[in-house]
C-alpha atoms as a PDB file:
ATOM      1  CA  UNK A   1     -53.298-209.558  29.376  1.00  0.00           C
ATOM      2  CA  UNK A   2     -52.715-213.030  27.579  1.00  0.00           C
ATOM      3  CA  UNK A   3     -53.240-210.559  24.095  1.00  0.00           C
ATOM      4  CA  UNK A   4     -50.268-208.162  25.461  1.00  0.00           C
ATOM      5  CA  UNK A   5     -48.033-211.194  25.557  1.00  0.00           C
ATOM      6  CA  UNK A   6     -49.054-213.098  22.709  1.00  0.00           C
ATOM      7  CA  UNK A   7     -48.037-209.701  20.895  1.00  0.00           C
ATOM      8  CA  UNK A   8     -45.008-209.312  22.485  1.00  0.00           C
ATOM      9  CA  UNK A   9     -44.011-213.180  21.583  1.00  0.00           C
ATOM     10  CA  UNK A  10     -44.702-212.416  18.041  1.00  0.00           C
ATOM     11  CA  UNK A  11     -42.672-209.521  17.817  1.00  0.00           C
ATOM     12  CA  UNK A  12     -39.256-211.490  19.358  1.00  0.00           C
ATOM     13  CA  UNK A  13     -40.327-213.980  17.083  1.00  0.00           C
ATOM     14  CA  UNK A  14     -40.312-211.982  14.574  1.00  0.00           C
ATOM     15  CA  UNK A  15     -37.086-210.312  15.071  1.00  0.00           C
ATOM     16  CA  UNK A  16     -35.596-213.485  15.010  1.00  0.00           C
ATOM     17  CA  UNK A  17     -36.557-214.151  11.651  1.00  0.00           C
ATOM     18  CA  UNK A  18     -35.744-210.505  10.093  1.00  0.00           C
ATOM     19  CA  UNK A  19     -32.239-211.055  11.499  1.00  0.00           C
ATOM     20  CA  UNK A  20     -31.813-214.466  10.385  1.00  0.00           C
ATOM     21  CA  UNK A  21     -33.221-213.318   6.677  1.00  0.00           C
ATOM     22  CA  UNK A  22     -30.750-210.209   6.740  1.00  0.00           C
ATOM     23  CA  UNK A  23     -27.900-212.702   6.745  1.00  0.00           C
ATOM     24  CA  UNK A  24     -28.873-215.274   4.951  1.00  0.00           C
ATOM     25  CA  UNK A  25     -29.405-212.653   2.276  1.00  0.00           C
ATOM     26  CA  UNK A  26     -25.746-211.103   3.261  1.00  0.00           C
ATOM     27  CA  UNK A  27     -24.037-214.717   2.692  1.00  0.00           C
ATOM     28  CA  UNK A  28     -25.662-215.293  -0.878  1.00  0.00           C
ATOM     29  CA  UNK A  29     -24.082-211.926  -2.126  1.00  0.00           C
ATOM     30  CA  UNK A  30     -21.159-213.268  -1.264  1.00  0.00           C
ATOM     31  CA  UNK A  31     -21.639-216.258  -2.718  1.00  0.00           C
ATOM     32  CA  UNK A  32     -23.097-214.410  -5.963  1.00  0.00           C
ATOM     33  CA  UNK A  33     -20.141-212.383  -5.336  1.00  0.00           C
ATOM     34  CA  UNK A  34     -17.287-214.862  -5.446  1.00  0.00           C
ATOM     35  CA  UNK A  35     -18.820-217.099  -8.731  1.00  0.00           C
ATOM     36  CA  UNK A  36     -18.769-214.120 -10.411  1.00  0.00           C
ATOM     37  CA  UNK A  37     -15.203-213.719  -9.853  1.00  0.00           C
ATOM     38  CA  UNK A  38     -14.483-217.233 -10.872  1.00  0.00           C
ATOM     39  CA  UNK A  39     -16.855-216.443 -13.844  1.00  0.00           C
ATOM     40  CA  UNK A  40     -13.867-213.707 -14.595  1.00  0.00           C
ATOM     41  CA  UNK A  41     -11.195-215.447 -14.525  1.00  0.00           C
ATOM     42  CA  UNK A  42     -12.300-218.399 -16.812  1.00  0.00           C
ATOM     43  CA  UNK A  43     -13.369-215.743 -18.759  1.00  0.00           C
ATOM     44  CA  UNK A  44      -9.674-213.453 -18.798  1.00  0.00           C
ATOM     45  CA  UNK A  45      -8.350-217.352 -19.928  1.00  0.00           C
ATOM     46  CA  UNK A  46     -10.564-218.029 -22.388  1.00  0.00           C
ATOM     47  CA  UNK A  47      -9.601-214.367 -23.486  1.00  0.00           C
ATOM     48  CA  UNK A  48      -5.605-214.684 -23.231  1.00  0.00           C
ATOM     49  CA  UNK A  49      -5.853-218.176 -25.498  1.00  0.00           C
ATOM     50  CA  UNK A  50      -7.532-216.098 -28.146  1.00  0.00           C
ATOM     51  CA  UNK A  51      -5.801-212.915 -28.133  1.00  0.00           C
ATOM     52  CA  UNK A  52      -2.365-213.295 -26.608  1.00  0.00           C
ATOM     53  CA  UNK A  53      -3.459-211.011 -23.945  1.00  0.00           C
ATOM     54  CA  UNK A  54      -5.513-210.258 -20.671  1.00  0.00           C
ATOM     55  CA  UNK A  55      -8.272-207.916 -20.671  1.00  0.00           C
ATOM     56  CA  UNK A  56      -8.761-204.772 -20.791  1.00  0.00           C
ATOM     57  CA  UNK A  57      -5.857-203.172 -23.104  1.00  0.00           C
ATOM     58  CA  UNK A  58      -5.656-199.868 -21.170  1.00  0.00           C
ATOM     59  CA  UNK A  59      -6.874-198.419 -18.147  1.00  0.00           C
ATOM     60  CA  UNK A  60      -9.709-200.078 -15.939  1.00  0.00           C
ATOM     61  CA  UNK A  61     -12.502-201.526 -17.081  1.00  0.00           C
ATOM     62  CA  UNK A  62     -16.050-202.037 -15.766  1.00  0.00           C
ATOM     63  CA  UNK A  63     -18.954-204.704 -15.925  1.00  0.00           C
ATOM     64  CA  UNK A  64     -20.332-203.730 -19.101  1.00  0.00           C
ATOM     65  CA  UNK A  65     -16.859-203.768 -20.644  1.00  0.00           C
ATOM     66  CA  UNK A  66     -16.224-207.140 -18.760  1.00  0.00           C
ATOM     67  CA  UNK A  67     -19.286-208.632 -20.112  1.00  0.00           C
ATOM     68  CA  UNK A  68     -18.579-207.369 -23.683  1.00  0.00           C
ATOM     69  CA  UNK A  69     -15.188-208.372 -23.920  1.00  0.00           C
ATOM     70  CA  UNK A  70     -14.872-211.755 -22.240  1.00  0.00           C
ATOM     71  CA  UNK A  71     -18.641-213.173 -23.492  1.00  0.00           C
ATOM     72  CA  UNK A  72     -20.377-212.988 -20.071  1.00  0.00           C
ATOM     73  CA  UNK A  73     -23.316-211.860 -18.530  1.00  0.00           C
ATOM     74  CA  UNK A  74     -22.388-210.274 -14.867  1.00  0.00           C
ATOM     75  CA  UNK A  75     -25.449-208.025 -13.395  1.00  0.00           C
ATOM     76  CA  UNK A  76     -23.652-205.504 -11.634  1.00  0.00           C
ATOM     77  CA  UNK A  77     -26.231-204.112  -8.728  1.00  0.00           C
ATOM     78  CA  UNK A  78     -26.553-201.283  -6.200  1.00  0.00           C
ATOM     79  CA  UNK A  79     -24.351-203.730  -3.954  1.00  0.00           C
ATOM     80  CA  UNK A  80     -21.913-205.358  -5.959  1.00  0.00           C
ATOM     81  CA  UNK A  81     -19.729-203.512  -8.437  1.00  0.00           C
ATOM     82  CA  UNK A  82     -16.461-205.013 -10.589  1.00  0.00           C
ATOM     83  CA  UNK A  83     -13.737-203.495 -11.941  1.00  0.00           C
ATOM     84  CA  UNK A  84     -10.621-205.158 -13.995  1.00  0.00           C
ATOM     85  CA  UNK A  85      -6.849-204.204 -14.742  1.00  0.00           C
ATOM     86  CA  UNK A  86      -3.759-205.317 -16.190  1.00  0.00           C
ATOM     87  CA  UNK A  87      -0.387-204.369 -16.317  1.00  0.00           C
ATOM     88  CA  UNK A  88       1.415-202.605 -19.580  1.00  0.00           C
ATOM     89  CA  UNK A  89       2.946-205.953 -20.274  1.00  0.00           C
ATOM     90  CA  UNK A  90      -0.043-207.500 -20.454  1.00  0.00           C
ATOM     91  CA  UNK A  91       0.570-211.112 -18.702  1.00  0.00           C
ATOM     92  CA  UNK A  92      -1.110-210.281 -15.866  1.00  0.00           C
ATOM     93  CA  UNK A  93      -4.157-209.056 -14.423  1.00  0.00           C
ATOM     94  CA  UNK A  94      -5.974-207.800 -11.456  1.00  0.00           C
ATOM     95  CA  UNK A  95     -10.135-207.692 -10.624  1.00  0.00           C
ATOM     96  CA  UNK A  96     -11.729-206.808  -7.666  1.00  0.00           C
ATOM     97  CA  UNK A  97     -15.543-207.318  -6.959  1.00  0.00           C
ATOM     98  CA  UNK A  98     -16.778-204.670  -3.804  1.00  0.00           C
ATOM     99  CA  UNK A  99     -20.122-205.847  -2.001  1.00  0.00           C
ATOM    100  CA  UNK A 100     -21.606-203.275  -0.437  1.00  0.00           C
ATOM    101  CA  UNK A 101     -18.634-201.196   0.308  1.00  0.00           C
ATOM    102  CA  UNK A 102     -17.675-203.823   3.215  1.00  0.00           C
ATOM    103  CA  UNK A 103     -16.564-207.167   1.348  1.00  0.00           C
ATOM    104  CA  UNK A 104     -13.866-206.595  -1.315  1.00  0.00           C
ATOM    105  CA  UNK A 105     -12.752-210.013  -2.993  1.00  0.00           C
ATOM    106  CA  UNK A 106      -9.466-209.547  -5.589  1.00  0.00           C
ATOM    107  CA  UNK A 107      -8.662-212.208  -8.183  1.00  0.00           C
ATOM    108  CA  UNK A 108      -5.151-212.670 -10.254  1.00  0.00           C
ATOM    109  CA  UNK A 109      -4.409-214.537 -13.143  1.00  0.00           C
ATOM    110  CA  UNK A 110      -2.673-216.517 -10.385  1.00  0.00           C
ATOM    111  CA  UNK A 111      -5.014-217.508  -7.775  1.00  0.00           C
ATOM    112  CA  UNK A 112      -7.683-220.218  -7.880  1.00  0.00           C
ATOM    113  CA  UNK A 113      -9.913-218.383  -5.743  1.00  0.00           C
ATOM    114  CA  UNK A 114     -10.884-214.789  -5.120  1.00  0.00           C
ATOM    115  CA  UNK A 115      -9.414-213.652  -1.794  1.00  0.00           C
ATOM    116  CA  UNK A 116     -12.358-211.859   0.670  1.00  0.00           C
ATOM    117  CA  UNK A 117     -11.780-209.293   3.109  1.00  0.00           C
END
């Protein structure tokens, strides 16, 4: 008898921990998320002061073309993909970072922070 609820301790235990992991683990993609999007912008600046321009020149571009383009080194996983815009004048521009399909976070050339939904 004492076995059956030594076992059955263990296992709440145990549950505890896998839940408290599963966030943990949820709030440092977010994290990662969001200093990658700061990583971004210093990066479009950095990018504008040289050129004259934002990044990309057409269309949208992705993480390898981020990385290329504005000198960083963004590892774009199964759960968190980035994306980048501008507009045809080219003084302004628009990324977005998606973690797992649930948090979005966009970043301008004129906010200080990304803003999470």
């Amino acid at each position: 008898m004492e076995l059956v609820v030594t076992v059955i301790l263990v296992g709440i235990f145990a549950s505890f921990g896998i839940n408290g992991y599963n966030k943990a683990k949820t709030n440092a993609r977010k994290k990662e998320l969001k200093t990658n999007m700061l990583a971004i912008k210093a990066g479009q600046n950095i990018f504008k002061a040289k050129k004259g321009y934002y990044f990309p020149n057409s269309g949208t571009a992705n993480v390898s073309s981020i990385n290329i383009n504005l000198n960083l080194k963004i590892f774009e996983t199964s759960n968190i993909t980035y994306s980048c815009t501008r507009t045809a004048s080219a003084t302004t521009f628009s990324c977005k970072g998606v973690l797992s399909g649930v948090t979005t976070c966009t970043l301008t050339q004129a906010s200080d922070v990304p803003s999470c939904t």
